[in-house]
C-alpha atoms as a PDB file:
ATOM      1  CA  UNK A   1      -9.580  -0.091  22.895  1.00  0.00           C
ATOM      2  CA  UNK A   2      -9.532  -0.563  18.906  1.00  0.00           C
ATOM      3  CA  UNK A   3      -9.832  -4.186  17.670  1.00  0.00           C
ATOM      4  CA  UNK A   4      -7.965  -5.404  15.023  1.00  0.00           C
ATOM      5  CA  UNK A   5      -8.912  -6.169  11.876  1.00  0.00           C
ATOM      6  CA  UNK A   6      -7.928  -9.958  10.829  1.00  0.00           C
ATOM      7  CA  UNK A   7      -7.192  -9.625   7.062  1.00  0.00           C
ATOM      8  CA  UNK A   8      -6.547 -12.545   4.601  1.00  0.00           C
ATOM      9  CA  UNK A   9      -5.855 -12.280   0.621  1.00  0.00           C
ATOM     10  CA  UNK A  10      -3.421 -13.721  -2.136  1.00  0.00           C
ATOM     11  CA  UNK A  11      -2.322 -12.457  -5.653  1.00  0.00           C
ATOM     12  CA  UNK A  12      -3.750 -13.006  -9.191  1.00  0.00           C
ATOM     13  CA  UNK A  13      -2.501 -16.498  -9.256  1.00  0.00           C
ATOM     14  CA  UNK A  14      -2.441 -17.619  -5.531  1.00  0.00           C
ATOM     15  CA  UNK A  15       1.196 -18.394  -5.215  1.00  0.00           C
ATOM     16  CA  UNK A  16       1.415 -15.346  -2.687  1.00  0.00           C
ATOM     17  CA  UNK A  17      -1.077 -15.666   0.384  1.00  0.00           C
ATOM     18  CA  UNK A  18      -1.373 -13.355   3.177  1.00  0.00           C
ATOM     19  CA  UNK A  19      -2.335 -12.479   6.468  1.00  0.00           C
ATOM     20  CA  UNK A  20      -2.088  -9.550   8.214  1.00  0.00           C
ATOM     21  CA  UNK A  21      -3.892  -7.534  10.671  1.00  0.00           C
ATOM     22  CA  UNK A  22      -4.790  -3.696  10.272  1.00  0.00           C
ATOM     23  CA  UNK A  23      -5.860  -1.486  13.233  1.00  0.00           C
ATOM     24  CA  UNK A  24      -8.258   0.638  10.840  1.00  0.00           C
ATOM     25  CA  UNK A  25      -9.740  -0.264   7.701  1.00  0.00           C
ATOM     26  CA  UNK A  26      -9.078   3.345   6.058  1.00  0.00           C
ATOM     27  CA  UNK A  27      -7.277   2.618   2.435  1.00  0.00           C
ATOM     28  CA  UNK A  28      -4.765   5.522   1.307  1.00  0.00           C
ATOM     29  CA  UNK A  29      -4.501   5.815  -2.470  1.00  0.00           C
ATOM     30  CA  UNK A  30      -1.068   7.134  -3.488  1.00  0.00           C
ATOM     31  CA  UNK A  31      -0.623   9.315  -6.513  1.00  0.00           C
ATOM     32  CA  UNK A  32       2.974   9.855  -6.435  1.00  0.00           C
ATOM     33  CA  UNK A  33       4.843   8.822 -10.529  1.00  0.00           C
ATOM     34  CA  UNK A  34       6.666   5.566  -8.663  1.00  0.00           C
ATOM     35  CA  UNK A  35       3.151   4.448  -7.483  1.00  0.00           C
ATOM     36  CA  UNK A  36       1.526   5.658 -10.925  1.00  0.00           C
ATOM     37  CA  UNK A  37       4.423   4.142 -12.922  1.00  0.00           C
ATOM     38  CA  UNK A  38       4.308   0.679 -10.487  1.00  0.00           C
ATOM     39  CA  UNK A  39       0.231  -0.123 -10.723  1.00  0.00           C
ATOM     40  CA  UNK A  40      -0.551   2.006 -13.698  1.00  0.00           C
ATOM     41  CA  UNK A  41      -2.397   4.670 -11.807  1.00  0.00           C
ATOM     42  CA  UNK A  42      -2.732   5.363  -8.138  1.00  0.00           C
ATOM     43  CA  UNK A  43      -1.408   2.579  -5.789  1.00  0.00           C
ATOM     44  CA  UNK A  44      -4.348   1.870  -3.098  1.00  0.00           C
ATOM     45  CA  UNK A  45      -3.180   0.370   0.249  1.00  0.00           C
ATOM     46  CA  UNK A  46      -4.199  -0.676   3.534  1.00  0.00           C
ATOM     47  CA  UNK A  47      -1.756  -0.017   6.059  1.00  0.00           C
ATOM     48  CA  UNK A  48      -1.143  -3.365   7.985  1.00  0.00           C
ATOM     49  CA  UNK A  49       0.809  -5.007  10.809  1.00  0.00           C
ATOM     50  CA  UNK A  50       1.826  -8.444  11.391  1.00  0.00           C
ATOM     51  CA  UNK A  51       1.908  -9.664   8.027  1.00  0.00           C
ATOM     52  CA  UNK A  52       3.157 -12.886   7.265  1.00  0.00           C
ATOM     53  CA  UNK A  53       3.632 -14.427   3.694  1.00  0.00           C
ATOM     54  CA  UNK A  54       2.811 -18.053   3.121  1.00  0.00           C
ATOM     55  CA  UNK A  55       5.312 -18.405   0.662  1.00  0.00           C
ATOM     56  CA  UNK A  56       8.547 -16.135   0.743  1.00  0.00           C
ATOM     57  CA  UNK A  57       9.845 -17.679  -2.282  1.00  0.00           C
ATOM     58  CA  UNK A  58       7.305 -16.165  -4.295  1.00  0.00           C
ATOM     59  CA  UNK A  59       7.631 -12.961  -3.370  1.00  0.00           C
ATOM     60  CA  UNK A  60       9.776 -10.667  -5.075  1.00  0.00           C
ATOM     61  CA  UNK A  61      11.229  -7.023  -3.414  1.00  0.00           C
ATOM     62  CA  UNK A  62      12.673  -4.144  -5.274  1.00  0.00           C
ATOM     63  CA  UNK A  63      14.337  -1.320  -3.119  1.00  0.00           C
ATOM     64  CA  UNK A  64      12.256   1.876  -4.730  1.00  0.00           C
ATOM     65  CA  UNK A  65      14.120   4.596  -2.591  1.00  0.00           C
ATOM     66  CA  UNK A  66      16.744   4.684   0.008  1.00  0.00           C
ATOM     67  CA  UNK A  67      14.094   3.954   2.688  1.00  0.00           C
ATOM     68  CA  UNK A  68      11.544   1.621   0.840  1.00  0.00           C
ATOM     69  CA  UNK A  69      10.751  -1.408  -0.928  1.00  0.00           C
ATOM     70  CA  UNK A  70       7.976  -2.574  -2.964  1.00  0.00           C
ATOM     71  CA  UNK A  71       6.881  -6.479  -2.973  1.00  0.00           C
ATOM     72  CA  UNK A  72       5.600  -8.264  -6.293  1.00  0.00           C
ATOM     73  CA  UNK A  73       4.484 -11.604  -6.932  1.00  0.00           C
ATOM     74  CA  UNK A  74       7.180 -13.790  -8.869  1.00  0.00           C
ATOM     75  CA  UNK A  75       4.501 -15.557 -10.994  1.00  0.00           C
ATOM     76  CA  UNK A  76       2.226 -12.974 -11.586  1.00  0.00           C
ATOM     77  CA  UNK A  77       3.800  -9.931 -11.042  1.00  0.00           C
ATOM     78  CA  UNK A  78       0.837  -8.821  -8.579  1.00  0.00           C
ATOM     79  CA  UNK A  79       1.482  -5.861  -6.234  1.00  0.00           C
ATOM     80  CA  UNK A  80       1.658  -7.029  -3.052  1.00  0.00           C
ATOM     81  CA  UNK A  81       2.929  -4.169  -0.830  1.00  0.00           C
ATOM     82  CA  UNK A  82       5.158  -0.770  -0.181  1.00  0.00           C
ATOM     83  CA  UNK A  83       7.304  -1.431   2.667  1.00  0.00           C
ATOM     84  CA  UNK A  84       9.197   1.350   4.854  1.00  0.00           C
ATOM     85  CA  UNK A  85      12.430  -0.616   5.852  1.00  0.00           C
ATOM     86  CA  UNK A  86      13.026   0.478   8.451  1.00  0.00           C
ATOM     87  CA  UNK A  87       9.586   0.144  10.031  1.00  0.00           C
ATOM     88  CA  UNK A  88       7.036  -3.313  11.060  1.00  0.00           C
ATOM     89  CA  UNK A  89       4.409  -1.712   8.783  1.00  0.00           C
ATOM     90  CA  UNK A  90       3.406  -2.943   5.113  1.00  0.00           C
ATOM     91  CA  UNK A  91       1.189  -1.063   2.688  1.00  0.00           C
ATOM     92  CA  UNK A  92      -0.681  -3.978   1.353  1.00  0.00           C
ATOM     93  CA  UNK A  93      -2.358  -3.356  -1.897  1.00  0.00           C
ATOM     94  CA  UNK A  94      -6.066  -2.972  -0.903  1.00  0.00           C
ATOM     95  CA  UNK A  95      -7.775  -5.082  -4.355  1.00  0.00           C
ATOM     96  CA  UNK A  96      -5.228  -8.319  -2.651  1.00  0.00           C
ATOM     97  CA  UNK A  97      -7.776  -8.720   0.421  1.00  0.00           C
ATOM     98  CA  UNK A  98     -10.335 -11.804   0.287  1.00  0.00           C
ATOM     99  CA  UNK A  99     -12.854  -9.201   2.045  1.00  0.00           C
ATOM    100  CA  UNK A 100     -12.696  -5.534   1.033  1.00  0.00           C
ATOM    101  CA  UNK A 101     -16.568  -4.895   2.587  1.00  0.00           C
ATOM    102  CA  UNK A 102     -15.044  -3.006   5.488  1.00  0.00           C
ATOM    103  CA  UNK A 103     -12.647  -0.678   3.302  1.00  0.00           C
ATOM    104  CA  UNK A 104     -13.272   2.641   3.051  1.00  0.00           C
ATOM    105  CA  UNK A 105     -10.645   5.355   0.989  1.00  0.00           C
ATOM    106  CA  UNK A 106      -9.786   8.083   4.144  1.00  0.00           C
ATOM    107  CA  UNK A 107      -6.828   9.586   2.649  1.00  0.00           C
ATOM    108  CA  UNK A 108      -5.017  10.676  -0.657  1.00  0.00           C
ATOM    109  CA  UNK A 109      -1.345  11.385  -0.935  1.00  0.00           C
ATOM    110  CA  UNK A 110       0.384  13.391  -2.728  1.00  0.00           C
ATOM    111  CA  UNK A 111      -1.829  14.866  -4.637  1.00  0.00           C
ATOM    112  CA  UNK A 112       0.093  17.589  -6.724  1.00  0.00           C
ATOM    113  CA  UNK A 113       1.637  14.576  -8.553  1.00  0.00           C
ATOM    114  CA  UNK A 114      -2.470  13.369  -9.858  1.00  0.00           C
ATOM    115  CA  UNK A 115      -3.025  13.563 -13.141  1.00  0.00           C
ATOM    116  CA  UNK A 116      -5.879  15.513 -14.495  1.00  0.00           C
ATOM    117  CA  UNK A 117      -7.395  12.562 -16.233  1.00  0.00           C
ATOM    118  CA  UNK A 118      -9.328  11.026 -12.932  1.00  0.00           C
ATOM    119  CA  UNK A 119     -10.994  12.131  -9.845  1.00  0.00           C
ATOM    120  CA  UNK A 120     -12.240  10.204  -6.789  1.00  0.00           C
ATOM    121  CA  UNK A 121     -15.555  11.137  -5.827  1.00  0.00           C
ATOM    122  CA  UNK A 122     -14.747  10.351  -2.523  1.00  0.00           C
ATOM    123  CA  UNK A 123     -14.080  12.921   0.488  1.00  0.00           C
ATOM    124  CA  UNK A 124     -10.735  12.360   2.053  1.00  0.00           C
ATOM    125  CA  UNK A 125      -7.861  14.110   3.499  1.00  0.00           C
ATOM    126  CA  UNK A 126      -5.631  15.152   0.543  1.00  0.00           C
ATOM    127  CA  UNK A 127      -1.891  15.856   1.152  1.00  0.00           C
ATOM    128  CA  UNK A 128       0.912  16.991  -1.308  1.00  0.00           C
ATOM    129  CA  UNK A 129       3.974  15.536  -1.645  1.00  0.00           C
ATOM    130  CA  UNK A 130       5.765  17.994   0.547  1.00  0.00           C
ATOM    131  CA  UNK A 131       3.387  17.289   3.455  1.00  0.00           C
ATOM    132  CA  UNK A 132       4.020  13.312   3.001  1.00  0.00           C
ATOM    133  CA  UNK A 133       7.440  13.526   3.218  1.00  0.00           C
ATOM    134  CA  UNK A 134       7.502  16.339   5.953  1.00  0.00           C
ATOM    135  CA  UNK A 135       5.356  14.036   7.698  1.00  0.00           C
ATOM    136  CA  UNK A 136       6.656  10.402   7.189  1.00  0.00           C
ATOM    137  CA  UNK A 137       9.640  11.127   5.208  1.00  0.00           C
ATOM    138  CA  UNK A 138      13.277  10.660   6.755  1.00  0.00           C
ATOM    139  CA  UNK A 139      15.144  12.607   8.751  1.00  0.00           C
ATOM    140  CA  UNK A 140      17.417  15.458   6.876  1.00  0.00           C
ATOM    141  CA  UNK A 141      20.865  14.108   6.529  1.00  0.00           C
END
């Protein structure tokens, strides 16, 4: 049996706080343009359950695709999260979390979107953006 991770973290200013819990503590780090375009280089998340927002107010949502939204801070303008609608899960932006000991990067997406400018030194599965969305994507209309 895997035991959850009990996460807690806020935004630059604190008017968003958080908690969530995560089943693994494996960050993905995105390198898609929206991601690269939304946190001015690759968007690193934590892929959580349960989340619950202290205060709703301040967070803002902006529908990024047909099947996804992305959650900022009203004050701030923090990243929060990447949100699949239609699913329970949040991608909660990894630098958010009070304690980011246990993190460890296990995964890179895709990848034939990086630019050549940076590099993780990191091993990790890598997947292009045709694998992503053959794997998570939706269904073919």
């Amino acid at each position: 049996m895997t035991e959850e991770l009990n996460l807690e973290g806020k935004c630059m200013c604190g008017a968003v706080k958080f908690t969530a819990t995560a089943v693994k503590p494996n960050v993905v780090a995105c390198h898609c343009d929206m991601c690269r375009r939304w946190s001015a280089g690759p968007f690193m998340a934590l892929n959580c359950q349960t989340v619950t927002f202290g205060d709703q107010e301040n967070v803002g949502r902006i529908r990024s695709s047909d099947w996804a939204e992305r959650g900022f801070c009203t004050h701030c303008g923090s990243n929060l999260f990447y949100h699949i609608v239609d699913s329970s899960d949040y991608q909660i932006a990894a630098g958010l979390l009070n304690d980011q000991s246990m993190l460890r990067m296990s995964l890179q997406v895709f990848t034939d979107r990086k630019p050549e400018f940076y590099e993780f030194a990191n091993e990790t599965k890598m997947m292009t953006g045709a694998e992503v969305i053959a794997m998570f994507g939706p269904p073919p209309k």
